[in-house]
PDB file of N, CA and C in Angstrom:
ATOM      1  N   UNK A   1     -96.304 100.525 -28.279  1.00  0.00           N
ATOM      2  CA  UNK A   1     -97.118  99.685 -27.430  1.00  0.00           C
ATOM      3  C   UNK A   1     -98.419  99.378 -28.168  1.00  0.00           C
ATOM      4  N   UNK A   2     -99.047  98.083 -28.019  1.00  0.00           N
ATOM      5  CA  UNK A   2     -99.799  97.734 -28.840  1.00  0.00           C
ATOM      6  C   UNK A   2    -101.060  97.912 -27.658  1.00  0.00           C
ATOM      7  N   UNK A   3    -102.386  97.872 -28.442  1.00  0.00           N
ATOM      8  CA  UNK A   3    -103.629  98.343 -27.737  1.00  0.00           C
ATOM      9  C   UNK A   3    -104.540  97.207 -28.015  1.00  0.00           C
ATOM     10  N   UNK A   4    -104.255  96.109 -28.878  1.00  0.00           N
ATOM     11  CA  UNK A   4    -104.523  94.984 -29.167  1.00  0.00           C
ATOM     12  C   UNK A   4    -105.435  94.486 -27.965  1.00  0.00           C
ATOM     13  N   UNK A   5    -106.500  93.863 -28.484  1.00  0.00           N
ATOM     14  CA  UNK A   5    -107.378  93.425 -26.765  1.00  0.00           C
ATOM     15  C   UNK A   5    -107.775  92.025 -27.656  1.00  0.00           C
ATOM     16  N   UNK A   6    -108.220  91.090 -26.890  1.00  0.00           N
ATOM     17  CA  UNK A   6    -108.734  89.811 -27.478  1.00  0.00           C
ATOM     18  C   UNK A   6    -109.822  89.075 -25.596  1.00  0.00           C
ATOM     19  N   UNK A   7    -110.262  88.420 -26.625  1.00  0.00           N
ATOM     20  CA  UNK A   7    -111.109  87.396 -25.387  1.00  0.00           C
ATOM     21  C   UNK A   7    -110.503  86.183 -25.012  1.00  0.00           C
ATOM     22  N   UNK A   8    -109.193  85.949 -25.100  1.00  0.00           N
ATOM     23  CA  UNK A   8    -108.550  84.821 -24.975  1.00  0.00           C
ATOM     24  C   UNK A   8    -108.486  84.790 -23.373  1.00  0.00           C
ATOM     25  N   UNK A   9    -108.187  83.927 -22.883  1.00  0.00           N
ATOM     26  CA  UNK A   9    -108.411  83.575 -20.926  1.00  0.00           C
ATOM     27  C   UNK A   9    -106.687  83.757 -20.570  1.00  0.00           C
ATOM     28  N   UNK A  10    -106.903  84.571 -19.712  1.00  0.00           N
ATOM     29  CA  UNK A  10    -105.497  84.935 -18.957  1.00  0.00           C
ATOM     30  C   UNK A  10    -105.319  83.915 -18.083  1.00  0.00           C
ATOM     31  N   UNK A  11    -103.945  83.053 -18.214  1.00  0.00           N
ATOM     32  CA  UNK A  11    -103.702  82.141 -17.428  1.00  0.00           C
ATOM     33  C   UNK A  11    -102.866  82.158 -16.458  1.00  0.00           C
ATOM     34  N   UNK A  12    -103.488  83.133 -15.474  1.00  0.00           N
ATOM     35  CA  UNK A  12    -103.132  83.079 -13.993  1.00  0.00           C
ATOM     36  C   UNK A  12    -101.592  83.549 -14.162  1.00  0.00           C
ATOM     37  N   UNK A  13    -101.487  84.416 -14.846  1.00  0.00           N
ATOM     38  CA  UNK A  13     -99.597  84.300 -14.620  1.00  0.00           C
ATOM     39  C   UNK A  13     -98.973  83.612 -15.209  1.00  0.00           C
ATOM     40  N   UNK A  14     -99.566  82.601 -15.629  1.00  0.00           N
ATOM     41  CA  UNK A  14     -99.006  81.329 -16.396  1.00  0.00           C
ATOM     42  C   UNK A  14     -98.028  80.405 -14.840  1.00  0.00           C
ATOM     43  N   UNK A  15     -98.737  80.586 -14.156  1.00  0.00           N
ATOM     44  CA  UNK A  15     -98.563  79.597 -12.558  1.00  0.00           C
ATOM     45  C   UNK A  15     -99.277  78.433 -13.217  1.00  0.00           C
ATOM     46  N   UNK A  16     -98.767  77.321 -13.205  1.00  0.00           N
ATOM     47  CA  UNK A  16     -99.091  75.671 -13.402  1.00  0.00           C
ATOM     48  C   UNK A  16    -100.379  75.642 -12.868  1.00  0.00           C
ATOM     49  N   UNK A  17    -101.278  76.111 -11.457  1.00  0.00           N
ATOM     50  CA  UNK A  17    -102.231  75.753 -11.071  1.00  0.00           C
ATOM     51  C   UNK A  17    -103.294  76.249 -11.719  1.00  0.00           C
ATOM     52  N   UNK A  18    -103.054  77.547 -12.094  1.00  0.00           N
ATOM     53  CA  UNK A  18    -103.463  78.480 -12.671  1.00  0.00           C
ATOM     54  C   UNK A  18    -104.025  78.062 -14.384  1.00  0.00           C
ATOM     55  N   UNK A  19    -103.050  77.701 -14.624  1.00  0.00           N
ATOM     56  CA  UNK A  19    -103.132  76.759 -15.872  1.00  0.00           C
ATOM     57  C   UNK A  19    -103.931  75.776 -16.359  1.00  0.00           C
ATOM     58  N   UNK A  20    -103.495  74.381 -15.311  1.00  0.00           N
ATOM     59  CA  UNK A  20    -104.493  73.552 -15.342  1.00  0.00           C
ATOM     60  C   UNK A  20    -105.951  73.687 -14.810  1.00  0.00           C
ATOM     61  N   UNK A  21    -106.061  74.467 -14.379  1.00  0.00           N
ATOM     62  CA  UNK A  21    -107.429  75.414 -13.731  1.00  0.00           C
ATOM     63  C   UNK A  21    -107.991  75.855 -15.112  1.00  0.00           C
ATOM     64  N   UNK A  22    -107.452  76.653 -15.748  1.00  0.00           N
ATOM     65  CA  UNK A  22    -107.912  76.885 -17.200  1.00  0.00           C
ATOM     66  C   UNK A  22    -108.353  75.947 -17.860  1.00  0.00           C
ATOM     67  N   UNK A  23    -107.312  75.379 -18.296  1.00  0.00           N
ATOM     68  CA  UNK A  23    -107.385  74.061 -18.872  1.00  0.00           C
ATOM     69  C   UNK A  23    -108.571  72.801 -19.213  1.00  0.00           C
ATOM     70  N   UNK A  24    -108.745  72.670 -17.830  1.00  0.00           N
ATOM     71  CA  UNK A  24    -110.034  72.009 -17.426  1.00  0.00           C
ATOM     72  C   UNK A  24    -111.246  72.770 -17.785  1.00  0.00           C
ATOM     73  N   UNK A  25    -111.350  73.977 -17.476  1.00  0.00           N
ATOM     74  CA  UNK A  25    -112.795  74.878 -17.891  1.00  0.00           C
ATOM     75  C   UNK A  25    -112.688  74.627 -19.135  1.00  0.00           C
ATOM     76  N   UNK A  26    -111.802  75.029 -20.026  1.00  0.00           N
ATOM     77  CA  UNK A  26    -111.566  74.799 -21.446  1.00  0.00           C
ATOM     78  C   UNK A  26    -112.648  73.277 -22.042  1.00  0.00           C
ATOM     79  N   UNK A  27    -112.148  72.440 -21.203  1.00  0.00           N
ATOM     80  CA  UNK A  27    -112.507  71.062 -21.780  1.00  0.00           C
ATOM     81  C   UNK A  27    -113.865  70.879 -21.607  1.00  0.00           C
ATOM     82  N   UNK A  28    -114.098  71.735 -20.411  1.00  0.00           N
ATOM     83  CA  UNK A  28    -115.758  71.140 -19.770  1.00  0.00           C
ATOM     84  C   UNK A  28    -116.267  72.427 -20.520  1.00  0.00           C
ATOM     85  N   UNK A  29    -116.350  73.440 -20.993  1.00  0.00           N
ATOM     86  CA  UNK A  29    -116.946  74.236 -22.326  1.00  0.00           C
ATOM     87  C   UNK A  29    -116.628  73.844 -23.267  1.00  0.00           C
ATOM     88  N   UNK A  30    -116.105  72.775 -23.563  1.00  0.00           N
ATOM     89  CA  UNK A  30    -116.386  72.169 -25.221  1.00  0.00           C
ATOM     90  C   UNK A  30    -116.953  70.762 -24.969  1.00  0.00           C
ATOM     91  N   UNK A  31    -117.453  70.377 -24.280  1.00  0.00           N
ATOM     92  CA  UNK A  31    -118.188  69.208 -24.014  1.00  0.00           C
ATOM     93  C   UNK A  31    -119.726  70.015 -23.939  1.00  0.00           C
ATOM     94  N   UNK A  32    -119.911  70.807 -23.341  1.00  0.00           N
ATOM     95  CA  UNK A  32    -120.960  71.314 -23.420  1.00  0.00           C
ATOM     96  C   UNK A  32    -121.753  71.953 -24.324  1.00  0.00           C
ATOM     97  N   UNK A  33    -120.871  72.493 -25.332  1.00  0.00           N
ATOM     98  CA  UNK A  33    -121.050  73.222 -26.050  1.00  0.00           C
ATOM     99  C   UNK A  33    -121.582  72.593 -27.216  1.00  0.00           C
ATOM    100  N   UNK A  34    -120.379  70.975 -27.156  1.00  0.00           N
ATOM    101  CA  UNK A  34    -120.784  69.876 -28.269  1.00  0.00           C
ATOM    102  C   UNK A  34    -122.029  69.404 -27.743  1.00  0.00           C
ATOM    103  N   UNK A  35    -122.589  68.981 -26.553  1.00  0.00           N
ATOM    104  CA  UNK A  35    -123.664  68.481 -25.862  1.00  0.00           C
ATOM    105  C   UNK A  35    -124.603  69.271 -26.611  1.00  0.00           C
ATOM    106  N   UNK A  36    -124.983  70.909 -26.520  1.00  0.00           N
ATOM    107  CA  UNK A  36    -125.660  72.071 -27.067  1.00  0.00           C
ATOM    108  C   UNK A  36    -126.129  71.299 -28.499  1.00  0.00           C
ATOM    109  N   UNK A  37    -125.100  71.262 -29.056  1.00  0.00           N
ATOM    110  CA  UNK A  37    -125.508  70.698 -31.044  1.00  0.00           C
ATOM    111  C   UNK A  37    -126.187  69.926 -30.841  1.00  0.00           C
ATOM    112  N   UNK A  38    -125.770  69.124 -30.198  1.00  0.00           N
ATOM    113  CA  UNK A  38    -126.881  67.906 -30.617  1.00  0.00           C
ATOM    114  C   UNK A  38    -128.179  67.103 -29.576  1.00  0.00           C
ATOM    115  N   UNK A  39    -128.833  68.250 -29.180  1.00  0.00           N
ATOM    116  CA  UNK A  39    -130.053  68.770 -28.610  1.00  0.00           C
ATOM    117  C   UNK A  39    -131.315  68.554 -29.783  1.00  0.00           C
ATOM    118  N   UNK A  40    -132.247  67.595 -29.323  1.00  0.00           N
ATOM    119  CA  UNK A  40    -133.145  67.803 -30.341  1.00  0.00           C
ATOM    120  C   UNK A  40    -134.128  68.877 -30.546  1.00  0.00           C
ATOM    121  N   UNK A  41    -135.020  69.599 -31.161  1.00  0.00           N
ATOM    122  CA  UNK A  41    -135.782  70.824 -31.277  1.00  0.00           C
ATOM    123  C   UNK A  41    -136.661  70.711 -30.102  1.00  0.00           C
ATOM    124  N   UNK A  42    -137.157  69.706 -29.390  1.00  0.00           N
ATOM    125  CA  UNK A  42    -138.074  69.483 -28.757  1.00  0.00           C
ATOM    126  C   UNK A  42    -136.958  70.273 -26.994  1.00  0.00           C
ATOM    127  N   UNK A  43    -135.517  69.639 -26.611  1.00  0.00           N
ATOM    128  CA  UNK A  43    -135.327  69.766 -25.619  1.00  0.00           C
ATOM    129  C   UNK A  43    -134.664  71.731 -25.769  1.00  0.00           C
ATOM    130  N   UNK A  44    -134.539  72.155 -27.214  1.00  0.00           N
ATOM    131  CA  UNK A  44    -134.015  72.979 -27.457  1.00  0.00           C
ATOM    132  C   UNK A  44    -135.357  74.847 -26.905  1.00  0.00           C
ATOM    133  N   UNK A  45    -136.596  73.880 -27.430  1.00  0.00           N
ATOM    134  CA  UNK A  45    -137.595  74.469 -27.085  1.00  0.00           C
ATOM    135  C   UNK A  45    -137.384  74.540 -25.575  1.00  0.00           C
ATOM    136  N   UNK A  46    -137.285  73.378 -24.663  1.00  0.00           N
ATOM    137  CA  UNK A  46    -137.476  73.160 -23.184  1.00  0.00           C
ATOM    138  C   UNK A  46    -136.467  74.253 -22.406  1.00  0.00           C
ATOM    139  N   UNK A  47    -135.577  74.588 -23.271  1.00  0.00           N
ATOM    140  CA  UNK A  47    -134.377  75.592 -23.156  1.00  0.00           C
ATOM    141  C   UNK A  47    -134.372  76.967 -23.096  1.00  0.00           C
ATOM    142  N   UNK A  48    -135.439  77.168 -24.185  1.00  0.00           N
ATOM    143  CA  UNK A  48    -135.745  78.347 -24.328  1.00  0.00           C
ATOM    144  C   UNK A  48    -134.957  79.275 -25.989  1.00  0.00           C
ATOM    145  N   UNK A  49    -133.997  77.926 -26.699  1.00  0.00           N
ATOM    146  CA  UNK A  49    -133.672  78.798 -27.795  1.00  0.00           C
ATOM    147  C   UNK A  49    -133.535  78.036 -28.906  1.00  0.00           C
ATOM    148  N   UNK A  50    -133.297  79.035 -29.710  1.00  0.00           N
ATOM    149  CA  UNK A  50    -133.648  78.090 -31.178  1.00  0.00           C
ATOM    150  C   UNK A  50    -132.479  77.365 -31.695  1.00  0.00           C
ATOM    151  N   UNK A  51    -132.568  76.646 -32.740  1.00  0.00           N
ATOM    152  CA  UNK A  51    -131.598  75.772 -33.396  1.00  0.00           C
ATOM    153  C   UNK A  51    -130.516  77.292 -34.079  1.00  0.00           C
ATOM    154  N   UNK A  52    -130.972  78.059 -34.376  1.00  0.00           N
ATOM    155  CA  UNK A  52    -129.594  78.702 -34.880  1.00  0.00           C
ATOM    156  C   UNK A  52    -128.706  79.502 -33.517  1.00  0.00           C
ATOM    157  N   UNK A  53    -129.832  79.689 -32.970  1.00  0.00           N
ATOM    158  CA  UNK A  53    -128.951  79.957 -31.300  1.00  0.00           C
ATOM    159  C   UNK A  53    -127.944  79.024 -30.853  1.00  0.00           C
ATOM    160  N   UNK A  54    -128.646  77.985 -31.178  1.00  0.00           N
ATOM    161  CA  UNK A  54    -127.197  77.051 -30.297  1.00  0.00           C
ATOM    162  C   UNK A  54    -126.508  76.645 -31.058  1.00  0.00           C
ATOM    163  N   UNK A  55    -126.399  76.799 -32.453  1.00  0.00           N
ATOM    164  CA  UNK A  55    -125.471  76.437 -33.712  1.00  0.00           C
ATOM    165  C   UNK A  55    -124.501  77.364 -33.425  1.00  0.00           C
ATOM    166  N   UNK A  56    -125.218  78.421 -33.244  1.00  0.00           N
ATOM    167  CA  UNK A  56    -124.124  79.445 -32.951  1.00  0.00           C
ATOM    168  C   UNK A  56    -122.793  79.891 -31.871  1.00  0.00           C
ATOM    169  N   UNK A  57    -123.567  79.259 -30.487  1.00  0.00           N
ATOM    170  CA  UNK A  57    -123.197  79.202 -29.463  1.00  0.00           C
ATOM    171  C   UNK A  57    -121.950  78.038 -29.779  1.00  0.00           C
ATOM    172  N   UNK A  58    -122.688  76.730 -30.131  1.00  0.00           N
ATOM    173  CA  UNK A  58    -121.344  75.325 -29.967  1.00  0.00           C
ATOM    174  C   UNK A  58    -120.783  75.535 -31.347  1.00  0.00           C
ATOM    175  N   UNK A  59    -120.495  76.344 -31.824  1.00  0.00           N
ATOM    176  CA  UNK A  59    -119.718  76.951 -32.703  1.00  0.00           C
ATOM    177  C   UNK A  59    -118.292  77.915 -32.368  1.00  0.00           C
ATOM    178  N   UNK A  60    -118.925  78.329 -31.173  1.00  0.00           N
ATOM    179  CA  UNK A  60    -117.852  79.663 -30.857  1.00  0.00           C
ATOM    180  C   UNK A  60    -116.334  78.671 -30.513  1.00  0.00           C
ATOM    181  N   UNK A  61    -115.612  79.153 -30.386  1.00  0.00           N
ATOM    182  CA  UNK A  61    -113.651  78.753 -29.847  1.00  0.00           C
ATOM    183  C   UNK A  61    -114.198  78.651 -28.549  1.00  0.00           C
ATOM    184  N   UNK A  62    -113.392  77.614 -27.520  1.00  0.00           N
ATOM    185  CA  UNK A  62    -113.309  77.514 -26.302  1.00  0.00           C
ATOM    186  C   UNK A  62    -113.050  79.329 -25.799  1.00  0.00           C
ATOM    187  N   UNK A  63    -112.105  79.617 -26.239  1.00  0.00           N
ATOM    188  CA  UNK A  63    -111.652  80.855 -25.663  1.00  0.00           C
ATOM    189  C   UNK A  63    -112.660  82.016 -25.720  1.00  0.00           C
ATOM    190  N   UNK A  64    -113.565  81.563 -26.387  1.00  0.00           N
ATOM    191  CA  UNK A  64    -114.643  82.681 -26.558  1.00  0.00           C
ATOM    192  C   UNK A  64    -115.297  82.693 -25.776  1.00  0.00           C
ATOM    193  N   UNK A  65    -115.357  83.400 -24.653  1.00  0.00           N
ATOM    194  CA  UNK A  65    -116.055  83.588 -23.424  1.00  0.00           C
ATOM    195  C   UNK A  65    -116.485  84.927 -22.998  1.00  0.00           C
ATOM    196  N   UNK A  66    -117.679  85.100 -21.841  1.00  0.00           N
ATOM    197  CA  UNK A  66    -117.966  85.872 -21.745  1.00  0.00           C
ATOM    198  C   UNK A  66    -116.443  86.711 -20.742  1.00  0.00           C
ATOM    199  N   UNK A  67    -116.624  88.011 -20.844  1.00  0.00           N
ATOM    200  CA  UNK A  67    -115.707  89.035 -20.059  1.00  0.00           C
ATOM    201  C   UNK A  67    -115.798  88.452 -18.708  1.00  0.00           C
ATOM    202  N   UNK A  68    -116.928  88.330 -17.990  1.00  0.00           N
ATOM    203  CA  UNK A  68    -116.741  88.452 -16.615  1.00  0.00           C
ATOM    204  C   UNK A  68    -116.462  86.989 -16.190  1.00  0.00           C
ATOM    205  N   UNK A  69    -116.105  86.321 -17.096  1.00  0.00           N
ATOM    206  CA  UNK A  69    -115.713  84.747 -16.806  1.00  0.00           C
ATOM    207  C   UNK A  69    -114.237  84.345 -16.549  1.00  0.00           C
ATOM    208  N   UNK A  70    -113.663  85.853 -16.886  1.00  0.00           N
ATOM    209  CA  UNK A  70    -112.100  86.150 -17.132  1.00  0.00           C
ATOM    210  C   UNK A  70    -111.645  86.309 -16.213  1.00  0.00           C
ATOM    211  N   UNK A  71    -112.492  86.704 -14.807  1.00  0.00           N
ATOM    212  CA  UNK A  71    -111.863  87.462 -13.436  1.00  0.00           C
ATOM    213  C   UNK A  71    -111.537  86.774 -12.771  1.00  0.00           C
TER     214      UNK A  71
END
């Protein structure tokens, strides 16, 4: 038995609703994430973080999410 753990999003069972429920979050965290990049320093300040913060952030995989986003 493997002990293997990852941050990938459990899809509901893999139930269709469940799915496209995923799915959609998926899309609307990479729109956002792309939105994030290209923030100028001025609205990045208004934000509260720096240019390598959010390089970093709209960098990550859709699937890279926080734990409690999983429940």
């Amino acid at each position: 038995m493997s002990t293997h753990t990852t941050n990938a999003p459990v899809f509901g069972a893999l139930r269709p609703e469940g799915f496209v429920r995923q799915l959609i979050a998926m899309v609307a965290l990479h729109k956002q994430r792309r939105d994030l990049a290209r923030l100028d320093d001025r609205a990045l300040r208004d934000i509260g973080i720096s240019r390598y913060e959010a390089s970093v952030e709209a960098n990550r995989s859709v699937w890279d999410v926080p734990q409690h986003w999983l429940r």
